[in-house]
N, C-alpha and C. Protein backbone atom coordinates (compact mmCIF):
# COMPACT_ATOMS: atom_id res chain seq x y z
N UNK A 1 -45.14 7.30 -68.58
CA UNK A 1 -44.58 7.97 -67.45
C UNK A 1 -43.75 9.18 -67.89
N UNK A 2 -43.50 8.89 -69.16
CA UNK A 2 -42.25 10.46 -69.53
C UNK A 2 -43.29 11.40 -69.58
N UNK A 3 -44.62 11.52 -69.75
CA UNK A 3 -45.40 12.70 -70.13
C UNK A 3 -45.75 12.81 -69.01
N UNK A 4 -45.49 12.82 -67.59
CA UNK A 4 -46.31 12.47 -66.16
C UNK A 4 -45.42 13.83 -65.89
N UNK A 5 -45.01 14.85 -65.84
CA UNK A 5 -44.20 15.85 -65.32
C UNK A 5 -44.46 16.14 -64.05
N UNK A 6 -45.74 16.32 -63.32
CA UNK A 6 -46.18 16.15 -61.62
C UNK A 6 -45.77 14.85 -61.34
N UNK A 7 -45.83 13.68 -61.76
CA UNK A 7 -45.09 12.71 -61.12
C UNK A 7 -43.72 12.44 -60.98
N UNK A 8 -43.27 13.24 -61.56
CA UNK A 8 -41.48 13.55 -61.92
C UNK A 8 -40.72 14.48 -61.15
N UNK A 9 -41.67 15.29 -60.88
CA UNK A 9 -41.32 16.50 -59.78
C UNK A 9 -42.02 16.00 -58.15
N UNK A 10 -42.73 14.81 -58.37
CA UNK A 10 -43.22 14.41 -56.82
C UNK A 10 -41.82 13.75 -56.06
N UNK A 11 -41.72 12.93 -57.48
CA UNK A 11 -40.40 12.07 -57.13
C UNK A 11 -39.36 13.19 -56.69
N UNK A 12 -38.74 13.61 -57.35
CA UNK A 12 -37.88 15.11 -56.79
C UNK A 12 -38.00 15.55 -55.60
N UNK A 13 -38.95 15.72 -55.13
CA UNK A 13 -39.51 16.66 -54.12
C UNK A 13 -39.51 15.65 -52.81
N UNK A 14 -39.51 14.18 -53.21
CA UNK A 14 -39.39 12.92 -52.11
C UNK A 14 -38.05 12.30 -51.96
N UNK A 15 -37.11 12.71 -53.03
CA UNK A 15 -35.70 12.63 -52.69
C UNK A 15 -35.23 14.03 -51.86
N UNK A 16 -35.41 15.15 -52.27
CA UNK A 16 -34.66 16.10 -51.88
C UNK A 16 -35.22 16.05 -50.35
N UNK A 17 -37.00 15.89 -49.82
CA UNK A 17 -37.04 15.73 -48.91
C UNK A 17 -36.34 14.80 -47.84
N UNK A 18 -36.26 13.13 -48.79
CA UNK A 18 -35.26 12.84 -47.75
C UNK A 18 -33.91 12.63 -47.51
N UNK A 19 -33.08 14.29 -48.57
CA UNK A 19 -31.79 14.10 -47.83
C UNK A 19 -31.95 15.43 -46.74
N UNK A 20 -32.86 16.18 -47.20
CA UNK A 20 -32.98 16.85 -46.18
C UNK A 20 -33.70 16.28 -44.27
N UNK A 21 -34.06 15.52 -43.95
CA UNK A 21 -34.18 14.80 -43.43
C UNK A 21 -33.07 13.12 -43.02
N UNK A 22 -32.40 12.92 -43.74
CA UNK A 22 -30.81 12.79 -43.27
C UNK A 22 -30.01 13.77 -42.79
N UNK A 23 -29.71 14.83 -43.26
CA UNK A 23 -28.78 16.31 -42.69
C UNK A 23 -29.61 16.51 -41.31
N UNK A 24 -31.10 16.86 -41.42
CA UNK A 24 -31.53 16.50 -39.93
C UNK A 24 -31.15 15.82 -38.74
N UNK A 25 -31.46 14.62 -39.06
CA UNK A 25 -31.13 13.64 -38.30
C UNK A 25 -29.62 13.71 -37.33
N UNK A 26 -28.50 13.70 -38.99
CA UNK A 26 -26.84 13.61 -38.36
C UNK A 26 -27.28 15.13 -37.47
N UNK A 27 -27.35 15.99 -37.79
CA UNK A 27 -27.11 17.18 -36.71
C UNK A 27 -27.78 17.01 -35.62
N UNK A 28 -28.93 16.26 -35.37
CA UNK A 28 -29.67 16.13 -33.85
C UNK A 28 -28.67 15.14 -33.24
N UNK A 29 -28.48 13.75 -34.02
CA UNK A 29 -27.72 12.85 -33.21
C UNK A 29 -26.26 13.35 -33.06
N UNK A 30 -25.70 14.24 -33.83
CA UNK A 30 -24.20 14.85 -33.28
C UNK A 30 -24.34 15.96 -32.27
N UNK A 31 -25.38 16.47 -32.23
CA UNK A 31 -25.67 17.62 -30.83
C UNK A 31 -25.93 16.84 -29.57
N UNK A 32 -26.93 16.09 -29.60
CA UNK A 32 -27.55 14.95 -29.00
C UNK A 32 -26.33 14.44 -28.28
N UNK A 33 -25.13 13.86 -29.21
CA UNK A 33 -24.02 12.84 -28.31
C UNK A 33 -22.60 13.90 -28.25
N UNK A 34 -22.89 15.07 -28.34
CA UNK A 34 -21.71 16.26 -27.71
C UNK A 34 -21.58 16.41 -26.66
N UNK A 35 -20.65 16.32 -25.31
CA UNK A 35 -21.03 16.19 -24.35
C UNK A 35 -20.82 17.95 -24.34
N UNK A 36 -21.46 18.48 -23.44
CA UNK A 36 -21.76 19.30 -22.75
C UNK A 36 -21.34 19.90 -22.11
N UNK A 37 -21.60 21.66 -21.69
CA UNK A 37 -20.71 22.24 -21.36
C UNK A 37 -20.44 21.99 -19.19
N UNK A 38 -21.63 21.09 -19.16
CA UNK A 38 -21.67 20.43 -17.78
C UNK A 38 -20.83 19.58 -17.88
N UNK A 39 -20.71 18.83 -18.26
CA UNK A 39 -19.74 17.55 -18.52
C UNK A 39 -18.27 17.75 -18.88
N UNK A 40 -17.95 18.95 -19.91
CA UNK A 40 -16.24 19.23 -19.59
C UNK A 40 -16.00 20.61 -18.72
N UNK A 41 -17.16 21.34 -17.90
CA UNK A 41 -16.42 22.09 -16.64
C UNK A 41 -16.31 21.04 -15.59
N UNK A 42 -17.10 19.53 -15.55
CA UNK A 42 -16.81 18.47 -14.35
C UNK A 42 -15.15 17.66 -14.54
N UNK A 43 -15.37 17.56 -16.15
CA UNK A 43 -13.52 17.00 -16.47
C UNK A 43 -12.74 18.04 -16.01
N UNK A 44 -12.66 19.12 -16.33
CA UNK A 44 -11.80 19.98 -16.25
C UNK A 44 -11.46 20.39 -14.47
N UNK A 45 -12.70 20.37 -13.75
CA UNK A 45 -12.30 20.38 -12.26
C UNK A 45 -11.87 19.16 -11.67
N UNK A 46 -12.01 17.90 -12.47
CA UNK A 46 -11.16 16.94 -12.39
C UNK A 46 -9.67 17.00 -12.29
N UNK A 47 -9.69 17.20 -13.69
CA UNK A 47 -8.09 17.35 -14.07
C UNK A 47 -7.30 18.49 -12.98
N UNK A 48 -7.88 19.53 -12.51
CA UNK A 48 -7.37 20.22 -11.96
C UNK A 48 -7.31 19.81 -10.18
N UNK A 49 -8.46 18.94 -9.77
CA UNK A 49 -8.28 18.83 -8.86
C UNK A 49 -7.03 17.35 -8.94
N UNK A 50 -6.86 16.61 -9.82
CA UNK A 50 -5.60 15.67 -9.68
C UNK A 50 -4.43 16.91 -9.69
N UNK A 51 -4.14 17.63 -10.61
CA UNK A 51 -3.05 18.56 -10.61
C UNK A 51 -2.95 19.25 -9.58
N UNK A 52 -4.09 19.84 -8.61
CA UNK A 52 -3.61 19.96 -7.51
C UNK A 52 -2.88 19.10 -6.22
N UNK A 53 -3.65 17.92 -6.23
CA UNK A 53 -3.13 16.98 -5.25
C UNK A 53 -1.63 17.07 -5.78
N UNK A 54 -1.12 16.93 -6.63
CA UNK A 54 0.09 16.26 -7.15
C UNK A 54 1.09 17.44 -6.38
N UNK A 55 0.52 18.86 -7.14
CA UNK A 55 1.28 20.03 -6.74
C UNK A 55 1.20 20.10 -5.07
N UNK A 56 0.57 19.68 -4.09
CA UNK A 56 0.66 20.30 -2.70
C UNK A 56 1.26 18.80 -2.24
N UNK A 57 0.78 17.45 -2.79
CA UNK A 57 1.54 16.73 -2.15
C UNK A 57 3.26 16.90 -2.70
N UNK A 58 3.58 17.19 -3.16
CA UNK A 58 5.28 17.45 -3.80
C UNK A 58 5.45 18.83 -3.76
N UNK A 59 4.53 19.50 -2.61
CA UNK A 59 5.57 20.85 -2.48
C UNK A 59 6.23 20.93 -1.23
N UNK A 60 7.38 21.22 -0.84
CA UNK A 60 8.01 21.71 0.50
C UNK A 60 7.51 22.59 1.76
N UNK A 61 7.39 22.18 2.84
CA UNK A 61 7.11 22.89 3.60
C UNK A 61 8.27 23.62 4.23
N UNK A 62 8.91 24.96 4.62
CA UNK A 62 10.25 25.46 4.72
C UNK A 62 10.21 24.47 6.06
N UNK A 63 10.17 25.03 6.93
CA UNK A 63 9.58 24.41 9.02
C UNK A 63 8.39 24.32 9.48
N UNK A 64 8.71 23.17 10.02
CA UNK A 64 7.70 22.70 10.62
C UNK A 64 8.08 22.16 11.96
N UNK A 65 7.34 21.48 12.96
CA UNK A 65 8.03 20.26 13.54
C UNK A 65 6.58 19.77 14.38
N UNK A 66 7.23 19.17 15.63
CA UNK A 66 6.21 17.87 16.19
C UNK A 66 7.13 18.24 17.47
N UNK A 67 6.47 17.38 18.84
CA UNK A 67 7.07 17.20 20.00
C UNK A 67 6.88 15.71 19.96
N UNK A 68 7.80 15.39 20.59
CA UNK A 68 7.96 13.74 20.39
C UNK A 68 7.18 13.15 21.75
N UNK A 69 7.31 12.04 22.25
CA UNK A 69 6.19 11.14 23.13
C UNK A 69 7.14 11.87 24.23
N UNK A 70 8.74 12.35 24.22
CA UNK A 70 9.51 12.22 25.52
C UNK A 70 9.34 13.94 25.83
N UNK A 71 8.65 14.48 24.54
CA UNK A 71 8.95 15.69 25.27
C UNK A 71 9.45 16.62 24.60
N UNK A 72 10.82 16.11 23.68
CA UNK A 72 11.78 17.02 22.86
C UNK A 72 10.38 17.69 21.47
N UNK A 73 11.30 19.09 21.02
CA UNK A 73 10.65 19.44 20.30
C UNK A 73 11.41 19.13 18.82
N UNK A 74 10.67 18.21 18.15
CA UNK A 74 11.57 18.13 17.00
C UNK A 74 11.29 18.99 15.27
N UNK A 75 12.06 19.97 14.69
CA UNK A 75 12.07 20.69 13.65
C UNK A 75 12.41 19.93 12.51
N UNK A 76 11.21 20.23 11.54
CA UNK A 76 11.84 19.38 10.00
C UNK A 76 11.43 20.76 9.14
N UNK A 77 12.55 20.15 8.12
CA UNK A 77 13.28 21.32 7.46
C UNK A 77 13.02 21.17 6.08
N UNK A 78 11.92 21.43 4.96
CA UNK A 78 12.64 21.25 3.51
C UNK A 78 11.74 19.72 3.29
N UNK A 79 10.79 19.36 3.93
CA UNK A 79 10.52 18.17 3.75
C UNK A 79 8.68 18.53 2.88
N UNK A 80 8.23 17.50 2.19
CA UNK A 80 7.19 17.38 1.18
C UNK A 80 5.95 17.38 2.14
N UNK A 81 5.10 18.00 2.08
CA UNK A 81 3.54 17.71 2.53
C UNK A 81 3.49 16.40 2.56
N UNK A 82 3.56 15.47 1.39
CA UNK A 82 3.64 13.99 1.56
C UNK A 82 4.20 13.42 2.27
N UNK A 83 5.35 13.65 2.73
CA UNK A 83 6.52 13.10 3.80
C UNK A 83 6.09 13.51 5.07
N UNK A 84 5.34 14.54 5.24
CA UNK A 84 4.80 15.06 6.38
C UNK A 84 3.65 14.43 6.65
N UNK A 85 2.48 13.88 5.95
CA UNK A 85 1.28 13.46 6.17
C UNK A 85 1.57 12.02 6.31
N UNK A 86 2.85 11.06 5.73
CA UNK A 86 3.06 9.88 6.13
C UNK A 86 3.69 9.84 7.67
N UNK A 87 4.47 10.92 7.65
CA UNK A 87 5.21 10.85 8.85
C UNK A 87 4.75 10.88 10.22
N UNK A 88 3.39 11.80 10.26
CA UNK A 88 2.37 12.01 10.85
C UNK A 88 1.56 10.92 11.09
N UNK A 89 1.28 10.39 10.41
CA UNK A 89 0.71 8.71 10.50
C UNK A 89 1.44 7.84 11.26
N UNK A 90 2.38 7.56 10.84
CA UNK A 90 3.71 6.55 11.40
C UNK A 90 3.70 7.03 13.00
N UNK A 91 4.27 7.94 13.04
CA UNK A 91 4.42 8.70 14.62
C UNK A 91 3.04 8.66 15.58
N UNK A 92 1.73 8.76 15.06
CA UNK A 92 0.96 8.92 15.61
C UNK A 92 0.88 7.41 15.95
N UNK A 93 0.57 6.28 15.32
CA UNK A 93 0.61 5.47 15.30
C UNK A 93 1.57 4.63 16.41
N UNK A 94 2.89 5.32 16.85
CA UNK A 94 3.54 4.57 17.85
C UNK A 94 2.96 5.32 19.06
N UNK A 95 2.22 6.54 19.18
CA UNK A 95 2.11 7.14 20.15
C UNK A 95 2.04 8.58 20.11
N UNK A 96 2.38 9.02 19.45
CA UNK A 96 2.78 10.78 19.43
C UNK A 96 1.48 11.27 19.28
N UNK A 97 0.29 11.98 20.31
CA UNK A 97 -0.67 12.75 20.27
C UNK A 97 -0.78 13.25 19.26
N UNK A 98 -1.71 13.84 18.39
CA UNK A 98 -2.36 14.75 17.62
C UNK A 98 -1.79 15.83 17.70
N UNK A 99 -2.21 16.40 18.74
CA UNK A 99 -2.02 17.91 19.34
C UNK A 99 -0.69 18.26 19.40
N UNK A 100 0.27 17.24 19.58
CA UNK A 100 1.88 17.54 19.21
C UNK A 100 2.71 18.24 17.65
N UNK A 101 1.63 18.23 16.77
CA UNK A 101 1.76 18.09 15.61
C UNK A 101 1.53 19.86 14.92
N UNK A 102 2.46 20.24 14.18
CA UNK A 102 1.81 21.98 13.88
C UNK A 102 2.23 21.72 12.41
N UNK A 103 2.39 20.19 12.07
CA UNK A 103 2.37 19.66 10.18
C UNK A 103 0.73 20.49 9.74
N UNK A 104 -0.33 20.11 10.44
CA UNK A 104 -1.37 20.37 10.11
C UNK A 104 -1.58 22.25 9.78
N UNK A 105 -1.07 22.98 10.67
CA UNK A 105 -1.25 24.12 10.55
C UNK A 105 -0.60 24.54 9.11
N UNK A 106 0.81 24.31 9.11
CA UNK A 106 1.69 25.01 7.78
C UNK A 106 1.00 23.78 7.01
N UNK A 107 0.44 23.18 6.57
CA UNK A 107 -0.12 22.33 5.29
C UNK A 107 -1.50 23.64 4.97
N UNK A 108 -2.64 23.68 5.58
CA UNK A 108 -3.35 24.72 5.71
C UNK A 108 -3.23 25.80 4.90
N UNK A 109 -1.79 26.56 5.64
CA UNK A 109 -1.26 28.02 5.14
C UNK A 109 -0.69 27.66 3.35
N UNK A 110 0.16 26.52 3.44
CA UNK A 110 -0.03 26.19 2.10
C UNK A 110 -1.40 26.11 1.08
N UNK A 111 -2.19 24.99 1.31
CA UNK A 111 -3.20 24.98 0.21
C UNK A 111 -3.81 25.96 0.17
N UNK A 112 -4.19 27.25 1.60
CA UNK A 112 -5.01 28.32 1.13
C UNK A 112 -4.59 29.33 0.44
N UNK A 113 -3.02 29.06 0.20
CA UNK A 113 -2.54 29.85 -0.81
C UNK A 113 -2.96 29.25 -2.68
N UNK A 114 -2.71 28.14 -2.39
CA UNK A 114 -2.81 27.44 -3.52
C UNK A 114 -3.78 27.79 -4.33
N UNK A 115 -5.09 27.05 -3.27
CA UNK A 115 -6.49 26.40 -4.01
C UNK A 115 -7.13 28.33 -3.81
N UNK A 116 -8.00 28.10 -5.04
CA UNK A 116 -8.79 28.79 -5.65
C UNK A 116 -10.60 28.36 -5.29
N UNK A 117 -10.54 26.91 -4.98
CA UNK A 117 -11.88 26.40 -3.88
C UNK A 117 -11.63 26.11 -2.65
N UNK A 118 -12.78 25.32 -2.01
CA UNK A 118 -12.73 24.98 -0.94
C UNK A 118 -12.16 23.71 -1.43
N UNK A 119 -11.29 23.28 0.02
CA UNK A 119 -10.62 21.69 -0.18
C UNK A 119 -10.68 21.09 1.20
N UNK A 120 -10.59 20.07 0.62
CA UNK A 120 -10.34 19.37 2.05
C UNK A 120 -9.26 17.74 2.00
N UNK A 121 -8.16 17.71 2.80
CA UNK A 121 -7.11 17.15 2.49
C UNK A 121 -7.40 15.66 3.78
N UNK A 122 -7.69 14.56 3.25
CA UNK A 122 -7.55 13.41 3.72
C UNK A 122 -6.60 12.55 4.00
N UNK A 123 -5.76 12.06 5.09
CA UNK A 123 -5.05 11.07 4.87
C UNK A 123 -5.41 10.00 5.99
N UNK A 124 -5.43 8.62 5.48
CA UNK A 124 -5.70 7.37 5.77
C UNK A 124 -5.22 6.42 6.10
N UNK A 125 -5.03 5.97 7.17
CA UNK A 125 -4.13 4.76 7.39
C UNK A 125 -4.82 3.58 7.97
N UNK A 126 -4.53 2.02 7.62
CA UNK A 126 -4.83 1.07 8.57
C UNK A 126 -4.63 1.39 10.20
N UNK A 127 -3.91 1.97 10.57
CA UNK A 127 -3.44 1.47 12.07
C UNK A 127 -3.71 3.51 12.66
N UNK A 128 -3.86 3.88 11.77
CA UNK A 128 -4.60 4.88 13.02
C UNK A 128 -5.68 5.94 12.53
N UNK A 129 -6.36 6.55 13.31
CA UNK A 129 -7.54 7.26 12.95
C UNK A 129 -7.32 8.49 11.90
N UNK A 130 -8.03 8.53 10.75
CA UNK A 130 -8.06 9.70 9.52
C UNK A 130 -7.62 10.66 10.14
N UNK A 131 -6.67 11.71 9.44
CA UNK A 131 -6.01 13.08 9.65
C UNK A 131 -6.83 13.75 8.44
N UNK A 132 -7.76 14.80 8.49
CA UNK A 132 -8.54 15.68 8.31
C UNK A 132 -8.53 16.69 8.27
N UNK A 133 -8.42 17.33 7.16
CA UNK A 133 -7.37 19.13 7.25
C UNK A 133 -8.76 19.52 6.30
N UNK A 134 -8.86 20.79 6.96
CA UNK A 134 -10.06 21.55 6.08
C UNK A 134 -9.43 22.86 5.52
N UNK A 135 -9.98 23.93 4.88
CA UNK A 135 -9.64 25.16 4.58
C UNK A 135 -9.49 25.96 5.99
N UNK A 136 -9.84 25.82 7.13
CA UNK A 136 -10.25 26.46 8.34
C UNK A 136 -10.24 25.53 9.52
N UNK A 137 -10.34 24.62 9.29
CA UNK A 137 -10.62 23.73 10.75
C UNK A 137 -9.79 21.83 10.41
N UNK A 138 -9.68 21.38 11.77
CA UNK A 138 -9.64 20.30 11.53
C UNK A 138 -11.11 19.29 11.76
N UNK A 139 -11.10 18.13 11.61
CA UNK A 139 -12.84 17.58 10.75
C UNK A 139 -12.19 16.61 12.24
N UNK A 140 -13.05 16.53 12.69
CA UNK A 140 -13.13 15.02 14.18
C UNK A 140 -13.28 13.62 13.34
N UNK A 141 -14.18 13.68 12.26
CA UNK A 141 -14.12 12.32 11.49
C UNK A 141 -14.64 12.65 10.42
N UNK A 142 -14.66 11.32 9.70
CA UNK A 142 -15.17 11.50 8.10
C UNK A 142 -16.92 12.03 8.03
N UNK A 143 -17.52 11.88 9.44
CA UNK A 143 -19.26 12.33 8.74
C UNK A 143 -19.54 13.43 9.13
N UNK A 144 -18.10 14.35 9.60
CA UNK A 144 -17.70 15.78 9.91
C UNK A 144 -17.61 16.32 8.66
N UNK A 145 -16.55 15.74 7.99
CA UNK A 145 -15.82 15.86 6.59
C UNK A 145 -17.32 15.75 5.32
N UNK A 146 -17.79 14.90 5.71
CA UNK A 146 -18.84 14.28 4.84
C UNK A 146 -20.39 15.61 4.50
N UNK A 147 -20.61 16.47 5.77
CA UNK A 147 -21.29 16.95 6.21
C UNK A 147 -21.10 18.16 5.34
N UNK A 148 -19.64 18.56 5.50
CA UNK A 148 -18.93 19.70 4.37
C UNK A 148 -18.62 19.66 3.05
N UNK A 149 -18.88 18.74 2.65
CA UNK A 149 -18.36 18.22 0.98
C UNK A 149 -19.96 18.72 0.44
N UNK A 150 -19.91 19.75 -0.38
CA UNK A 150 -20.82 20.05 -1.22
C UNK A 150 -21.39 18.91 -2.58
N UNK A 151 -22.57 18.85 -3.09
CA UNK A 151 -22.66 18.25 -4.14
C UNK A 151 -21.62 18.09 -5.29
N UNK A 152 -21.14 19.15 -5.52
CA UNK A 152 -20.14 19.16 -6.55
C UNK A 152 -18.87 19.15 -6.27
N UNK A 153 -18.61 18.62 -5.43
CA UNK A 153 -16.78 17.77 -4.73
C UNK A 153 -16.58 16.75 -6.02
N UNK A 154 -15.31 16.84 -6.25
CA UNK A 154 -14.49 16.19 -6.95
C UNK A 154 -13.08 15.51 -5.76
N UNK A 155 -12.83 14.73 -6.60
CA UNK A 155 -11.79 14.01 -5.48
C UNK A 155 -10.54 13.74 -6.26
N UNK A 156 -9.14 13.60 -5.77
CA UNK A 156 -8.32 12.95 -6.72
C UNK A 156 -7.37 12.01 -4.90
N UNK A 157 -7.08 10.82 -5.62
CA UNK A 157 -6.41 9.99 -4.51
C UNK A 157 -4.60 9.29 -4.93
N UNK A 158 -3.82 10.03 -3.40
CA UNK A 158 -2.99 8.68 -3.71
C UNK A 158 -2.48 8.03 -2.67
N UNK A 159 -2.53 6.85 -3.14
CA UNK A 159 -2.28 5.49 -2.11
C UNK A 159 -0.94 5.05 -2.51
N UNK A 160 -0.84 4.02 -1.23
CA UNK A 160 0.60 3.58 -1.44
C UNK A 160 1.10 2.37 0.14
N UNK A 161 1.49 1.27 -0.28
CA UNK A 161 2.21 0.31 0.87
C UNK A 161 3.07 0.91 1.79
N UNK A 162 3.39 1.27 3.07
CA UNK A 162 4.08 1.78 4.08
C UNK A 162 4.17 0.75 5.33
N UNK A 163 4.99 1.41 6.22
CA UNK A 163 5.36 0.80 7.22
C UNK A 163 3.86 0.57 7.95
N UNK A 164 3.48 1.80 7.81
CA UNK A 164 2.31 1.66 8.65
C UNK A 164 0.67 0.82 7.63
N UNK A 165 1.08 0.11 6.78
CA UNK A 165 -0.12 -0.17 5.96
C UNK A 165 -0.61 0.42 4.15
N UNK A 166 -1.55 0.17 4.18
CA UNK A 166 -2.05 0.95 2.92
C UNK A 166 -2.59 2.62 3.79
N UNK A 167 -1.93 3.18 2.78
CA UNK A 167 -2.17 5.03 3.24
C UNK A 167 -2.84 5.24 2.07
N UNK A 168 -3.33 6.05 2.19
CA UNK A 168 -4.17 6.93 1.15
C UNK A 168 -4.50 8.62 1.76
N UNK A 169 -4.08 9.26 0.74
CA UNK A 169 -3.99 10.97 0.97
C UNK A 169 -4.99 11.19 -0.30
N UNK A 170 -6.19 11.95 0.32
CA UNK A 170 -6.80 12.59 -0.89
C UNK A 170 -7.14 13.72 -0.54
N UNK A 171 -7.33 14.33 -2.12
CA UNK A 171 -7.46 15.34 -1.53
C UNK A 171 -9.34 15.78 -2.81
N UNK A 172 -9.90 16.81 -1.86
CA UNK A 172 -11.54 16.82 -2.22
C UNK A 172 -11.16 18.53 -2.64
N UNK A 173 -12.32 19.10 -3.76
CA UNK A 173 -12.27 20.27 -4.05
C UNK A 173 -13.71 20.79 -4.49
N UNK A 174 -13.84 21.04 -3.97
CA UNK A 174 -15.37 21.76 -3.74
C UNK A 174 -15.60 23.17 -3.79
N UNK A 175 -17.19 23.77 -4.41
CA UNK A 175 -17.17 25.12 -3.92
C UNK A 175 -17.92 25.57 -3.00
């Protein structure tokens, strides 16, 4: 075999082939399991659509107010989108019409300052019917809402025990 020099260089030529064919391999299966530039612009409108909810539910509205069941017109001052979309629930819930309500309008003027997409702001209660805020309109129900949510809606949610039940405020971001 020492005088075999083509069999010495076959051998050679069948190792080097298969580390070259390992280096293959790792680079297909590390491209292969990289996720993609689809997959972190979907995290990333994630993350941003939670960072938004967070930022519009914990920002201040200066005035606002409501007319109450008797009539009076009542002004709130300095209070959170969140405090407003529970409060709105609660009230509606003993009675206070919809249409009494101009929380919905200044929430609106807020996020269309905010958001950079289309959104659409949900809040949920056991004991009374979904409050539905769009970029432009209010939604009559969820297969209103449903109808407008593009394929690529992202969602971020928050819930929470209240007087009035389990609430849930989400909010959707779409283009």
């Amino acid at each position: 075999m020492r005088g075999n020099k083509r069999g010495v260089f076959t051998l050679y030529e069948a190792a080097l082939f298969f580390v070259f064919l390992i280096i293959a391999s790792s680079i297909i299966s590390a491209y292969a399991s990289y996720p993609g530039e689809d997959f972190n612009t979907r995290k990333n409108f994630s993350r941003y659509c939670e960072e938004s909810r967070k930022a519009l539910l914990g920002a201040t509205i200066e005035e606002t107010g409501y007319i109450s069941k008797e009539g009076q017109e009542v002004i709130r001052r300095d209070v959170t989108v969140r405090m407003l979309l529970l409060e709105q629930i609660y009230l509606e819930g003993i009675g206070v019409p919809r249409e009494n309500f101009s929380y919905q309008h200044d929430i609106r003027i807020l996020a269309n300052r905010h958001f950079r997409y289309n959104w659409i702001l949900r809040a949920s209660s056991d004991g009374t019917p979904d409050l539905i805020i769009g970029r432009n309109e209010l939604f009559d129900s969820v297969d209103d809402m449903q109808d407008r949510l593009s394929g690529n809606a992202t969602s971020s949610t928050w819930s929470d025990e209240g007087f009035e039940g389990r609430v849930e405020i989400t909010l959707y971001l779409f283009e």
